[in-house]
Protein backbone atom coordinates (compact mmCIF):
# COMPACT_ATOMS: atom_id res chain seq x y z
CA UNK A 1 55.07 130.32 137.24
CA UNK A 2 58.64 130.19 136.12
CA UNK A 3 58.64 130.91 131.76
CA UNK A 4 61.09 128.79 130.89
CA UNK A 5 58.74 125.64 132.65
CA UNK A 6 55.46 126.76 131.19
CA UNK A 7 56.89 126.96 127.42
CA UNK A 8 58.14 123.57 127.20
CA UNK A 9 54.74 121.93 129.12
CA UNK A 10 52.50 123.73 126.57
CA UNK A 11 54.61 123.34 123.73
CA UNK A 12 56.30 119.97 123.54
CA UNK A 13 56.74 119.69 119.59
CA UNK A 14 58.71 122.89 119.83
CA UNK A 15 61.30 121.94 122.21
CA UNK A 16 61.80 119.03 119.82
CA UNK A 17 62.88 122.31 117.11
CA UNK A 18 64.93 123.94 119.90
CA UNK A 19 66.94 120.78 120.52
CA UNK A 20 66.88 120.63 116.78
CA UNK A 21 68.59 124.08 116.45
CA UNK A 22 70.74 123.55 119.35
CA UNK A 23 72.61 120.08 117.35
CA UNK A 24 73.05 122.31 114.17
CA UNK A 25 74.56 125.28 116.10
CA UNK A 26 77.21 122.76 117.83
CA UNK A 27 77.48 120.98 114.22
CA UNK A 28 78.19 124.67 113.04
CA UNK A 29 80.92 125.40 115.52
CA UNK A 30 82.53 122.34 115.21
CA UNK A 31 83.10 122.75 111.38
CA UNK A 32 83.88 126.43 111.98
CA UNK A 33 86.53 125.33 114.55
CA UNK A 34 88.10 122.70 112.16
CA UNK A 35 88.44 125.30 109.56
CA UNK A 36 90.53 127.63 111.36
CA UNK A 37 93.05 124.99 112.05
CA UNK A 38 93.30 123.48 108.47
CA UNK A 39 96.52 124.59 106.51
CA UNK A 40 95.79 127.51 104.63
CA UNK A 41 96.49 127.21 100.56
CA UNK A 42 99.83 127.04 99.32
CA UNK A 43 101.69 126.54 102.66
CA UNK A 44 104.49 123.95 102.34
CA UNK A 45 104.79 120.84 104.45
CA UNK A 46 106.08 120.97 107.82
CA UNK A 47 107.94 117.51 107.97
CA UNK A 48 109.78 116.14 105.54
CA UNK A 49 112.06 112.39 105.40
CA UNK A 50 115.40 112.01 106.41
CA UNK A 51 117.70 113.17 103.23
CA UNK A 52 119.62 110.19 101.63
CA UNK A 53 121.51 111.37 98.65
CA UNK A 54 121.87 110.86 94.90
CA UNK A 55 124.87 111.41 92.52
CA UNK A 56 124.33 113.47 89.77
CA UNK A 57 126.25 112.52 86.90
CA UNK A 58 125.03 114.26 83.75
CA UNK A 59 127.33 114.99 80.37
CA UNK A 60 127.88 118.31 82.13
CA UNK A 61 131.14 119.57 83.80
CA UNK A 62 130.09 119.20 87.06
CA UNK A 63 128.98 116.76 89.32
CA UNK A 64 127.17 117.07 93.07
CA UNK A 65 124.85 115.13 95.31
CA UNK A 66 121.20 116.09 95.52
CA UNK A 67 118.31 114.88 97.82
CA UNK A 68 115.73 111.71 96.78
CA UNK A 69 113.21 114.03 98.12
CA UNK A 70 113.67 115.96 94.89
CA UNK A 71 113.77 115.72 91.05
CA UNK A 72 116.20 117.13 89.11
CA UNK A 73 115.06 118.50 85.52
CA UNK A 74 117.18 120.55 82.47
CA UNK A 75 117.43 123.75 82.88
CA UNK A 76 117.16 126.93 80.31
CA UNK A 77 120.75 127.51 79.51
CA UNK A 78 123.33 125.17 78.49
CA UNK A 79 124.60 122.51 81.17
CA UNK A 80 122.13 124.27 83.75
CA UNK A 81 119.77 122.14 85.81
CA UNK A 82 116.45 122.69 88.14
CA UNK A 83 116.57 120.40 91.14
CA UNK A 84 113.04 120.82 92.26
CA UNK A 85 110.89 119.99 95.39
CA UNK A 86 107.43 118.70 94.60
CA UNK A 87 106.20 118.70 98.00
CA UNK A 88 107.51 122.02 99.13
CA UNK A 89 106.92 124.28 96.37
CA UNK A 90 110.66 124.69 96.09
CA UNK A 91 113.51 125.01 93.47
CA UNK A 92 117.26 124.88 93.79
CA UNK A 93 118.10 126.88 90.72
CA UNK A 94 121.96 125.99 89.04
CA UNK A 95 123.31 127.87 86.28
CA UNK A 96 126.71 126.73 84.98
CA UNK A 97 129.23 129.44 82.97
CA UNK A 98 132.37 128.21 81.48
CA UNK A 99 135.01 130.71 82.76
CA UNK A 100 136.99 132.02 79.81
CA UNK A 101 139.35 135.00 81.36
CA UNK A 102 140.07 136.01 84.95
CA UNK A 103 137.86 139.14 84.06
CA UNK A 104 134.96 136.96 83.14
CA UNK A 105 135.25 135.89 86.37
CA UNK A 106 135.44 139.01 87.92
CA UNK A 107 132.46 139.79 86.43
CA UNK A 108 130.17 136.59 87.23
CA UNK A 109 131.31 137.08 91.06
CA UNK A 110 129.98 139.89 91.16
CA UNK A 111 126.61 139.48 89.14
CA UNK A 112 126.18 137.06 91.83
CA UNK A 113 126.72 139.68 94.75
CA UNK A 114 124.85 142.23 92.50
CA UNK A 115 121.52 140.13 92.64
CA UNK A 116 121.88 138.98 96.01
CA UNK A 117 122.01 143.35 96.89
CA UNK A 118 119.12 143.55 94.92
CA UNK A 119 117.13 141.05 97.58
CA UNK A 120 117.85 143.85 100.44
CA UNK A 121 115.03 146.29 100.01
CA UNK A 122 112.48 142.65 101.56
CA UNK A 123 115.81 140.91 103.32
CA UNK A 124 115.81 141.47 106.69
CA UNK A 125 119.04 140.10 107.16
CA UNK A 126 122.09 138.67 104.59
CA UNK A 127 124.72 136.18 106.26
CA UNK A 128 127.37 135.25 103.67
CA UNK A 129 128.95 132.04 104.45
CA UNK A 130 132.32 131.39 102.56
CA UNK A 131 133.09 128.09 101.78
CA UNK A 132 136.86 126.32 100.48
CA UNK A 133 137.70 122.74 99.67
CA UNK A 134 141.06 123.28 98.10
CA UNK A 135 141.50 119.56 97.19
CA UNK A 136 138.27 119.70 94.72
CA UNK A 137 139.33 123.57 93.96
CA UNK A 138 136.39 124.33 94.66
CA UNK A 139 136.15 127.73 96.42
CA UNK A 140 132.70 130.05 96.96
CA UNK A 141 130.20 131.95 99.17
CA UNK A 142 126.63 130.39 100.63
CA UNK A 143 124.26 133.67 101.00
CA UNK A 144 121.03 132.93 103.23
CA UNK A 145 118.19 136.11 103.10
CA UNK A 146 115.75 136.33 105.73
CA UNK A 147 112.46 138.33 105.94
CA UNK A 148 110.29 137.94 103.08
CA UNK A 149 112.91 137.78 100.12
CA UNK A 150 112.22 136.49 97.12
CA UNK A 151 114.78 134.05 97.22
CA UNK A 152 116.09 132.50 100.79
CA UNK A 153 119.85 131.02 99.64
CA UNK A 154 122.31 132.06 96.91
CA UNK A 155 125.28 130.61 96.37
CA UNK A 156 128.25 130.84 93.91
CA UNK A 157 131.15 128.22 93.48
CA UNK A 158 134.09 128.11 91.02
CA UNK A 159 137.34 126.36 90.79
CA UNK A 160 139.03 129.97 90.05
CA UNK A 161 139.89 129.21 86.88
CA UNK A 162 137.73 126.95 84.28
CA UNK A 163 134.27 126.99 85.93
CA UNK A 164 131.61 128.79 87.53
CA UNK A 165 128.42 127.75 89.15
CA UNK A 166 125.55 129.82 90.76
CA UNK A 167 122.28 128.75 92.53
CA UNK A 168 119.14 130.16 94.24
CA UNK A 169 116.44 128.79 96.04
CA UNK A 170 112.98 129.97 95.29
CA UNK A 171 109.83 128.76 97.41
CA UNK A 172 106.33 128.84 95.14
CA UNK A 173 104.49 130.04 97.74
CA UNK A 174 104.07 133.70 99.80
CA UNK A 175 107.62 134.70 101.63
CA UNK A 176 106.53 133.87 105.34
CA UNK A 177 109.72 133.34 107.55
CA UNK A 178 107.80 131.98 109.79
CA UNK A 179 106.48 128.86 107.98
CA UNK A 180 108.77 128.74 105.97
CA UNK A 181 111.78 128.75 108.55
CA UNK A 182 111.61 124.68 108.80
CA UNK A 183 111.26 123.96 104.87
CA UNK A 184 114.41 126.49 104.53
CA UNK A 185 116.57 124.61 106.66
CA UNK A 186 115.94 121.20 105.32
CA UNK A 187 116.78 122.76 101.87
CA UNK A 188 119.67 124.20 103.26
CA UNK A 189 120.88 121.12 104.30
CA UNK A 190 120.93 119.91 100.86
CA UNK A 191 122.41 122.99 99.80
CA UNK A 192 125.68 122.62 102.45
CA UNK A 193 125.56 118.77 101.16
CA UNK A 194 125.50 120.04 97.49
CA UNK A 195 128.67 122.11 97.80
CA UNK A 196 130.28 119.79 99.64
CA UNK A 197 129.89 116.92 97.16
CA UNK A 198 130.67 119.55 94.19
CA UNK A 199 133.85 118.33 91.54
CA UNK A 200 134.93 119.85 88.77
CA UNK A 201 135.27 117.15 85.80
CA UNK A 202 138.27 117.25 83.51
């Protein structure tokens, strides 16, 4: 007589526990299955609204457009600002430095090189971008870093004579390229829109 057949005719209250078991193992899966797809902790948003812009018009010598995806807050230094992403543990980083000699600007061009050199030892790649808009007179270089740099774009602007501008973009979270190749973009976006938009005021 076959085992299987004779267990569950003698025993009928414990194929009732078997069948029991059986549900909770599935439930157990299940949950175990849902868990592996959830988004681990402190990975940033994958899609994000179409940007619309914002003039920023502080009593600072500079003005721009920024994204209404983000917030812009005072920065640390003196006519400085933070324009920061809530939703994808991001920061656009602007520091502004009056320009008082042609060898003060010498020597803010190349602090900016200097830290964006310091970035290579985790950059897989730099790609310097230079940028002119003669008009505006404003005039600069857009750095992007790949790999797992601290920062992910670095940019300078000046108008060559009276002003200087610098910014970074710093993500809150661990330096995946991967996931964080679409958040990156979208920022840099902002960035390209940022420099574009950039005047000088008199």
């Amino acid at each position: 007589m076959n085992f299987t057949k004779f267990y569950v005719l003698r025993n009928p209250i414990k194929i009732k526990t078997i069948i029991a078991l059986c549900s909770s193992a599935i439930f157990f899966v299940s949950c175990n299955k849902n868990d592996e797809v959830a988004k681990p902790l402190g990975q940033v948003r994958l899609e994000y609204p179409k940007q619309t812009y914002i003039q920023f018009d502080e009593k600072v010598p500079y003005t721009f457009q920024y994204s209404n995806f983000a917030r812009v807050l005072p920065g640390k230094k003196a006519n400085s600002f933070n324009i920061v992403y809530p939703r994808m543990k991001a920061t656009i980083y602007l520091t502004y430095f009056p320009v008082k000699s042609k060898q003060d600007l010498i020597i803010q061009i190349k602090e900016s090189e200097r830290f964006v050199q310091d970035q290579t030892v985790k950059a897989s790649f730099i790609s310097p971008q230079e940028f002119t808009f003669p008009k505006k007179h404003v005039f600069g270089t857009l750095y992007e870093l790949g790999g797992e740099s601290a920062i992910n774009l670095q940019f300078h602007a000046t108008d060559s004579i009276n002003n200087f501008l610098s910014g970074s973009v710093y993500f809150k979270t661990q330096p995946k390229p991967d996931s964080l190749a679409p958040a990156v973009d979208y920022i840099k976006t902002d960035v390209k829109k940022l420099l574009e938009t950039l005047e000088w005021k008199k």
